[in-house]
Protein backbone atom coordinates (compact mmCIF):
# COMPACT_ATOMS: atom_id res chain seq x y z
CA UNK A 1 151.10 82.80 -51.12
CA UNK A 2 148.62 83.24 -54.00
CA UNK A 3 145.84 84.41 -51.94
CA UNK A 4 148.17 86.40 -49.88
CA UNK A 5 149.36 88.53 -53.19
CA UNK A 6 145.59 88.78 -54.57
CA UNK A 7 144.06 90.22 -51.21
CA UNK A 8 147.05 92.68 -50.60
CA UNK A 9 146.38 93.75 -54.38
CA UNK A 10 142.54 94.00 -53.96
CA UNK A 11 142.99 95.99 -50.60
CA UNK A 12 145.36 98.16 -52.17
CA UNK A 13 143.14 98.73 -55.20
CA UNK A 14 140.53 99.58 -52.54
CA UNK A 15 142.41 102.26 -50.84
CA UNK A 16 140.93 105.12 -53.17
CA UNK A 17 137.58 104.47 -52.23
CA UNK A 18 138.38 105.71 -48.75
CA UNK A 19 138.85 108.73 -49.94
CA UNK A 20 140.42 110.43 -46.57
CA UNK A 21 138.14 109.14 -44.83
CA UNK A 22 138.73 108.20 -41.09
CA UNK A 23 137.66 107.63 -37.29
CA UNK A 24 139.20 107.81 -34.04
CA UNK A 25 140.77 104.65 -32.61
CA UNK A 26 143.45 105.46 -29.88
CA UNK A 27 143.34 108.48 -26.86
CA UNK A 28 146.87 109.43 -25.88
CA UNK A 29 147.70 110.01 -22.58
CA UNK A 30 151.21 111.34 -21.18
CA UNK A 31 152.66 110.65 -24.80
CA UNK A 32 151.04 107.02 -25.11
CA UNK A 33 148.21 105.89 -26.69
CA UNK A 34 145.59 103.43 -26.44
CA UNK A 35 142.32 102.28 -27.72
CA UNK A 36 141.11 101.14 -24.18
CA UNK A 37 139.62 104.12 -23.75
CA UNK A 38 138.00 104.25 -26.97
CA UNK A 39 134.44 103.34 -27.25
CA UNK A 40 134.83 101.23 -30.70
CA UNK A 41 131.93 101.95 -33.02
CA UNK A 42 130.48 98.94 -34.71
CA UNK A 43 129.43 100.40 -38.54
CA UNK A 44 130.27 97.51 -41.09
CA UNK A 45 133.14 100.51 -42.67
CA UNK A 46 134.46 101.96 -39.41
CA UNK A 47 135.54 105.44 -41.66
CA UNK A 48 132.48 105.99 -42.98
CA UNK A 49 130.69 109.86 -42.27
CA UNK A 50 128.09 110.64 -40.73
CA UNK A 51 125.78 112.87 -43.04
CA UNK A 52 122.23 114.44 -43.54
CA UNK A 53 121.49 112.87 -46.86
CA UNK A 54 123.01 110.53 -48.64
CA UNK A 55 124.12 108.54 -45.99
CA UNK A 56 125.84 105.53 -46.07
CA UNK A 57 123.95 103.77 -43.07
CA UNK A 58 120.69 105.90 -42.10
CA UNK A 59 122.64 107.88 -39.22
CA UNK A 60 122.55 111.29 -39.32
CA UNK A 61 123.47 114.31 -37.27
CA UNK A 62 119.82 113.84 -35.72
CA UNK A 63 120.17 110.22 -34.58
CA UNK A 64 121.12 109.17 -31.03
CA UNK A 65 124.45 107.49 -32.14
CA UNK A 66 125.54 110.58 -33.08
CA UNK A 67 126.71 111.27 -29.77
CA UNK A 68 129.79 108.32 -30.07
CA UNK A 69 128.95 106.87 -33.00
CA UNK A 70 127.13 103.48 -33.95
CA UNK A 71 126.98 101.47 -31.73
CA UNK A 72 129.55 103.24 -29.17
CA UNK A 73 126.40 105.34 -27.48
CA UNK A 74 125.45 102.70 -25.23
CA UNK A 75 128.69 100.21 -25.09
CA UNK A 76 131.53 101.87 -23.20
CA UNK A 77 135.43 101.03 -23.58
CA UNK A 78 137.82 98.47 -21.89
CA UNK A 79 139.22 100.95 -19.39
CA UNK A 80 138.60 104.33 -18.39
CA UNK A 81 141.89 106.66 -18.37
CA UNK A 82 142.88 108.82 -15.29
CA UNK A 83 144.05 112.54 -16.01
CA UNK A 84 144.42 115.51 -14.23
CA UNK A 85 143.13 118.47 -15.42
CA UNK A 86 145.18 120.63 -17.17
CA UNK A 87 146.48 117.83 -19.17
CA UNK A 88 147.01 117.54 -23.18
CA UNK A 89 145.71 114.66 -24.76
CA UNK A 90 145.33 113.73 -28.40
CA UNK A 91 142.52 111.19 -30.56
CA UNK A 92 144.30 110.02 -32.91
CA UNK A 93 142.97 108.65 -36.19
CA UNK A 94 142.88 104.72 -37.09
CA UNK A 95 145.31 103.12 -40.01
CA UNK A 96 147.23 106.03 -40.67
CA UNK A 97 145.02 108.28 -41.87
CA UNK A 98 145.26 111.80 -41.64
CA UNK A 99 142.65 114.62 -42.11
CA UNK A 100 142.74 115.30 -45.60
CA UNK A 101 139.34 116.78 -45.96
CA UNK A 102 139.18 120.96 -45.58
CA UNK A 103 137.31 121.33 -42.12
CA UNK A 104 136.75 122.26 -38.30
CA UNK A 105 137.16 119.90 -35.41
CA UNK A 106 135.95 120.28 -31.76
CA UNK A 107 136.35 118.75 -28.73
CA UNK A 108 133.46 118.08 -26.55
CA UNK A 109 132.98 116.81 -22.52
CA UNK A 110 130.38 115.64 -20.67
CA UNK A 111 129.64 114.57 -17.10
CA UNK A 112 128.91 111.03 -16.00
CA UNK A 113 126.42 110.93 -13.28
CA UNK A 114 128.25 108.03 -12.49
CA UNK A 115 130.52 106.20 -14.41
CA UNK A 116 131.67 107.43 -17.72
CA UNK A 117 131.83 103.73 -18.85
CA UNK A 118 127.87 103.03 -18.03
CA UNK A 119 126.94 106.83 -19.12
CA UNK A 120 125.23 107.19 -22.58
CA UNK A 121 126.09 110.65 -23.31
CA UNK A 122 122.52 112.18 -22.76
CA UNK A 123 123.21 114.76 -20.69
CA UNK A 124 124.52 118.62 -21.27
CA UNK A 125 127.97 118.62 -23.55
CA UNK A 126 130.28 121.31 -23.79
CA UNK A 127 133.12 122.69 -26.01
CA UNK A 128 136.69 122.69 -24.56
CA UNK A 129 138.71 122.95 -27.63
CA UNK A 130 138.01 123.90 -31.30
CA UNK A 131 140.10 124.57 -34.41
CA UNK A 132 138.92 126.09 -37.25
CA UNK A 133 140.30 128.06 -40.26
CA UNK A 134 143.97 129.81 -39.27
CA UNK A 135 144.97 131.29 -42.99
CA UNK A 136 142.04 132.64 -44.59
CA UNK A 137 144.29 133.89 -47.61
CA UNK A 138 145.31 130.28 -48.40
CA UNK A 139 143.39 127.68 -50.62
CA UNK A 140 140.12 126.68 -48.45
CA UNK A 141 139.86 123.27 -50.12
CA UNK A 142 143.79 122.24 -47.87
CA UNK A 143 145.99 123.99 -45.91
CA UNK A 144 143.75 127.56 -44.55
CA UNK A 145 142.63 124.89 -42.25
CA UNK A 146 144.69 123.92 -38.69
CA UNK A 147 143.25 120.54 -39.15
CA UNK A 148 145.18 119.99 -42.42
CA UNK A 149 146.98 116.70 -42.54
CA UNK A 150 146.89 116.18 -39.29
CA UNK A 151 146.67 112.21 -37.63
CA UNK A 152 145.08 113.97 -34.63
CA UNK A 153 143.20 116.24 -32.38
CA UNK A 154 145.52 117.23 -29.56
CA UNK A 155 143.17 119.49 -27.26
CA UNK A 156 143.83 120.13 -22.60
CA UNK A 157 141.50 119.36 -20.47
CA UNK A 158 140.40 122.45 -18.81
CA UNK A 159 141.86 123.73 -15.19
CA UNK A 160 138.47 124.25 -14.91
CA UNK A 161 136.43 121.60 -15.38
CA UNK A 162 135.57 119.63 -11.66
CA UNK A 163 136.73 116.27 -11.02
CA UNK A 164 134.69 113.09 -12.10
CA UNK A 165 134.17 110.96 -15.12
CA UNK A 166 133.63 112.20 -18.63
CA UNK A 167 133.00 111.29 -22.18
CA UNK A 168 135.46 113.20 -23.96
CA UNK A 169 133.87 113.15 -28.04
CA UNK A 170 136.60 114.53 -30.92
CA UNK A 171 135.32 115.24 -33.96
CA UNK A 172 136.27 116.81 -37.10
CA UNK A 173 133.40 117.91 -40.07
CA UNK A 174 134.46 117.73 -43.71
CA UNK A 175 133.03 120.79 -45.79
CA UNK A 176 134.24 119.25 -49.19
CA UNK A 177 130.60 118.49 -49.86
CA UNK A 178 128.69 121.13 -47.51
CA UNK A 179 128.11 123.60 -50.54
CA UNK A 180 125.23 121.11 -51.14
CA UNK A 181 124.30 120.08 -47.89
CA UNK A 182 126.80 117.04 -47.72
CA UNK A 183 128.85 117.86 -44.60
CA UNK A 184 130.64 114.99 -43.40
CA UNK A 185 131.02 114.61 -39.64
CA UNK A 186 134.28 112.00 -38.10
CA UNK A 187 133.73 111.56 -34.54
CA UNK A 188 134.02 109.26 -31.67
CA UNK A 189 133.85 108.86 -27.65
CA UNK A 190 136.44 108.41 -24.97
CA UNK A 191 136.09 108.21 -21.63
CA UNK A 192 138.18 109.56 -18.81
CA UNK A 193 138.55 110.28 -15.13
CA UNK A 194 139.21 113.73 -14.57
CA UNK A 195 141.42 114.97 -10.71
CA UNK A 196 142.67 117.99 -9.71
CA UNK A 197 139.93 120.47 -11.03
CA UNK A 198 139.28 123.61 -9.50
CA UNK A 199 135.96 125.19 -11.15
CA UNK A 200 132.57 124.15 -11.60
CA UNK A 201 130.15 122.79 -14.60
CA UNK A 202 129.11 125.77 -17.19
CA UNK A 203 126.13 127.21 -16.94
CA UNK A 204 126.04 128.88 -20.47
CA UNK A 205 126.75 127.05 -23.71
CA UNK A 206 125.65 123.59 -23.06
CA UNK A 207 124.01 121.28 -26.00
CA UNK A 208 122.46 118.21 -26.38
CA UNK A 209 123.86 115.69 -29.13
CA UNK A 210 122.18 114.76 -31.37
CA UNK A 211 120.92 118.58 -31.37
CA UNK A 212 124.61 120.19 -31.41
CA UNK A 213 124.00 121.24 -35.22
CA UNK A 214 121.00 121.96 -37.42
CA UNK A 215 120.77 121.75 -41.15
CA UNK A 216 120.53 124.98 -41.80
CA UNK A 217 124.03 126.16 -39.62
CA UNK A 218 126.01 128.06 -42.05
CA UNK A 219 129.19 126.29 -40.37
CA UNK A 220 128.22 123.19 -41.92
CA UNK A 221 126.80 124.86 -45.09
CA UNK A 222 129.91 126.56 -46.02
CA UNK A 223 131.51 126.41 -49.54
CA UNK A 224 135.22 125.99 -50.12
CA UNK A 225 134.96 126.09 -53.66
CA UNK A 226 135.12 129.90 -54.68
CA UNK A 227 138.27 130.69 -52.96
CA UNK A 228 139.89 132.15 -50.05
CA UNK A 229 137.47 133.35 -47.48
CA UNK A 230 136.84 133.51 -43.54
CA UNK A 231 134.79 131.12 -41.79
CA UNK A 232 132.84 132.07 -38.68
CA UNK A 233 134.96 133.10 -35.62
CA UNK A 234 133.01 130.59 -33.34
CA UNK A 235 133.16 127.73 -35.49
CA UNK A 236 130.52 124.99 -35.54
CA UNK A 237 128.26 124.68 -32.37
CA UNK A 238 128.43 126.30 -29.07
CA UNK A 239 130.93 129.22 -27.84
CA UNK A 240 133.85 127.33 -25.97
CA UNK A 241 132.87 127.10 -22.31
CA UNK A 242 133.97 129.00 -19.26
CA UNK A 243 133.87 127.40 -16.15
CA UNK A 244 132.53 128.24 -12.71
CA UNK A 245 135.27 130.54 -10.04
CA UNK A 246 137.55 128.67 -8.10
CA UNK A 247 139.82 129.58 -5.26
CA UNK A 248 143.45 128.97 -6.05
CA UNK A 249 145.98 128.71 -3.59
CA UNK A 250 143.71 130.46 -0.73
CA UNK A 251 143.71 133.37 -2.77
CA UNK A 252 140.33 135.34 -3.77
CA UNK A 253 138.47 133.18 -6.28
CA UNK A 254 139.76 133.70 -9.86
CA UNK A 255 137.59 132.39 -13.03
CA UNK A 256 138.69 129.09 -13.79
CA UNK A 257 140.42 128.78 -17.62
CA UNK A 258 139.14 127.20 -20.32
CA UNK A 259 140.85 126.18 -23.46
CA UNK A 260 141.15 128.05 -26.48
CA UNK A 261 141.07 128.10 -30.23
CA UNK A 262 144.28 126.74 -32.17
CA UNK A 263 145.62 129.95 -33.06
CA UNK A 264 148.88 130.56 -35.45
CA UNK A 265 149.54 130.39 -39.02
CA UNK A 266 148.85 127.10 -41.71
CA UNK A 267 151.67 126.74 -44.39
CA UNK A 268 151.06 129.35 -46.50
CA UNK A 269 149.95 128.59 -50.26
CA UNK A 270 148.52 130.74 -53.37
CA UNK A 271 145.47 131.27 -53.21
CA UNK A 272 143.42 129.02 -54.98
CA UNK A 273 140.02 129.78 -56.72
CA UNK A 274 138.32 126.54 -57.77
CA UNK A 275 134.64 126.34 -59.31
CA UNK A 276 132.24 124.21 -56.92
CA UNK A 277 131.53 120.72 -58.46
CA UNK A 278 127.97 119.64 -59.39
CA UNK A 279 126.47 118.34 -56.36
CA UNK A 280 125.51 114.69 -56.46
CA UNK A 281 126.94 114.49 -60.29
CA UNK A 282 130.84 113.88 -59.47
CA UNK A 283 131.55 115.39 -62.75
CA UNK A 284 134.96 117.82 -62.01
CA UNK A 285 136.32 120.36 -64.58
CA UNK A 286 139.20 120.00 -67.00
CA UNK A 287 141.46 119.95 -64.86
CA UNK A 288 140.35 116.60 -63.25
CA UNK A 289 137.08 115.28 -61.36
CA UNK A 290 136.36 117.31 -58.65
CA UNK A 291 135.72 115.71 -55.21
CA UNK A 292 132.57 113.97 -55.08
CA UNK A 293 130.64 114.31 -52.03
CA UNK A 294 128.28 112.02 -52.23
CA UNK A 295 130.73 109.18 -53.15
CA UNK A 296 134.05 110.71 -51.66
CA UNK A 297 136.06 108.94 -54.55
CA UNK A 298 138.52 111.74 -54.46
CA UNK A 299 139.72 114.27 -56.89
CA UNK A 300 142.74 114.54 -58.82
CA UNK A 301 145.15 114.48 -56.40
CA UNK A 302 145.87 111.36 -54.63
CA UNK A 303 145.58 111.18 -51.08
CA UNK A 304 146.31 109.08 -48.07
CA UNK A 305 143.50 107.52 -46.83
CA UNK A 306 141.82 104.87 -44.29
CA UNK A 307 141.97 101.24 -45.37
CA UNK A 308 138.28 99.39 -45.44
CA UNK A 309 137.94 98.17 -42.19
CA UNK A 310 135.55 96.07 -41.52
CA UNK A 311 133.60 95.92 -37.81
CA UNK A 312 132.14 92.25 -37.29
């Protein structure tokens, strides 16, 4: 009973060090979710970012496992799961977290030549579902963002997109720390067996990962720290695709819909207008230390974050 009390107290005392941070462990299908179809990554913190410096296990947005993650690029799940297209699915993140880090998240497919479960994501990806910032006038550090507080990505599979298997890849970026180059990227691969399409493979828009995102993007550059602002309309990475036409019903062929952009409004705050905090110093103002991106230990505020998790 001793050692019970001591390691819930030193996982509890543990909990700020997460700092929000998160990864994808379950894919819900028809309202239920599993982690079958989750390729598990094997990083000795499962929540930990992916970043361009400072990172906590040399992978960066450059690296091959940035396609699924470490260790998820070239091990696929238990199962793959059967949809139709047209279908809404979610990602959902692992332990209760929620996204509690100001930022954009995308959805991204790509074809198996064969099987999505022996596929290692090398071929052409592209975008079916982004959401970026829906309330420019509110505070850009919380809720001008549709991602805000949210346990998931919820995103349809395309009418569009022809049938086969796919590697479905969520991912959300966390601009706390971009004002100095210390995006954070939260992603992860699932894999699924798409019927009932009626279009054809884009033409236009396609990426590579690792490729997706340079350096230098201002969509992973941009500053939440000096108030309200817009972010760009397209978000991070390629346009959202369009797919191929498609008869429908005999009639003459019609293009074949793609998903769109959460639109709508956040909850609504005062604008906020907060100085940026020294990059790499985690010194704050008086107010409170300001969120530290290169040790994510939080601000002020307390949040609800990941539990260490540890991958053996």
């Amino acid at each position: 009973m001793m050692y019970q009390s001591a390691a819930l107290a030193l996982l509890a005392s543990m909990m700020p060090m997460a700092s929000a941070h998160y990864f994808f462990d379950k894919l819900v299908v028809n309202g239920k979710a599993s982690p079958d179809f989750i390729r598990a990554n094997t990083r000795p913190i499962a929540y930990m970012p992916t970043k361009w410096i400072n990172t906590f296990d040399n992978t960066t947005p450059d690296s091959t496992d940035f396609r699924c993650n470490v260790g998820a690029t070239n091990v696929g799940a238990k199962n793959t799961a059967k949809v139709n297209a047209g279908d809404e699915l979610a990602m959902t993140l692992g332990v209760g977290a929620k996204m509690e880090h100001p930022g954009p998240a995308q959805v991204y497919m790509s074809k198996a030549p064969t099987t999505a479960g022996a596929y290692d994501g090398s071929g052409d990806w592209f975008k079916i579902h982004q959401e970026t910032m829906v309330n420019p006038g509110a505070d850009p550090k919380t809720v001008a963002w549709s991602t805000w507080s949210k346990d998931r990505v919820t995103f349809t599979i395309p009418a569009g997109v022809p049938d086969g298997e796919y590697l479905v890849r969520a991912e959300h970026i966390g601009l706390h720390g971009a004002h100095g180059g210390q995006a954070e990227f939260y992603y992860g691969c699932a894999q699924v067996s798409v019927s009932g399409g009626n279009g054809s493979l884009p033409t236009a828009d396609l990426v590579k990962i690792p490729g997706v995102y340079k350096k230098a993007d201002p969509e992973v550059n941009f500053s939440v720290w000096s108030g309200p602002k817009t972010y760009p309309v397209n978000g991070p990475g390629p346009k959202l695709a369009t797919f191929g036409t498609a008869s429908v019903g005999g009639s003459e062929p019609v293009d074949a819909p793609v998903a769109t952009p959460v639109s709508g409004t956040a909850p609504v705050s005062s604008p906020v207008s907060s100085p940026a905090p020294q990059t790499g110093s985690g010194s704050g103002n008086g107010n409170g230390e300001a969120h530290n991106a290169e040790n994510c230990k939080g601000g002020k505020k307390t949040r609800r974050h990941a539990r260490d998790i540890s991958k053996n």
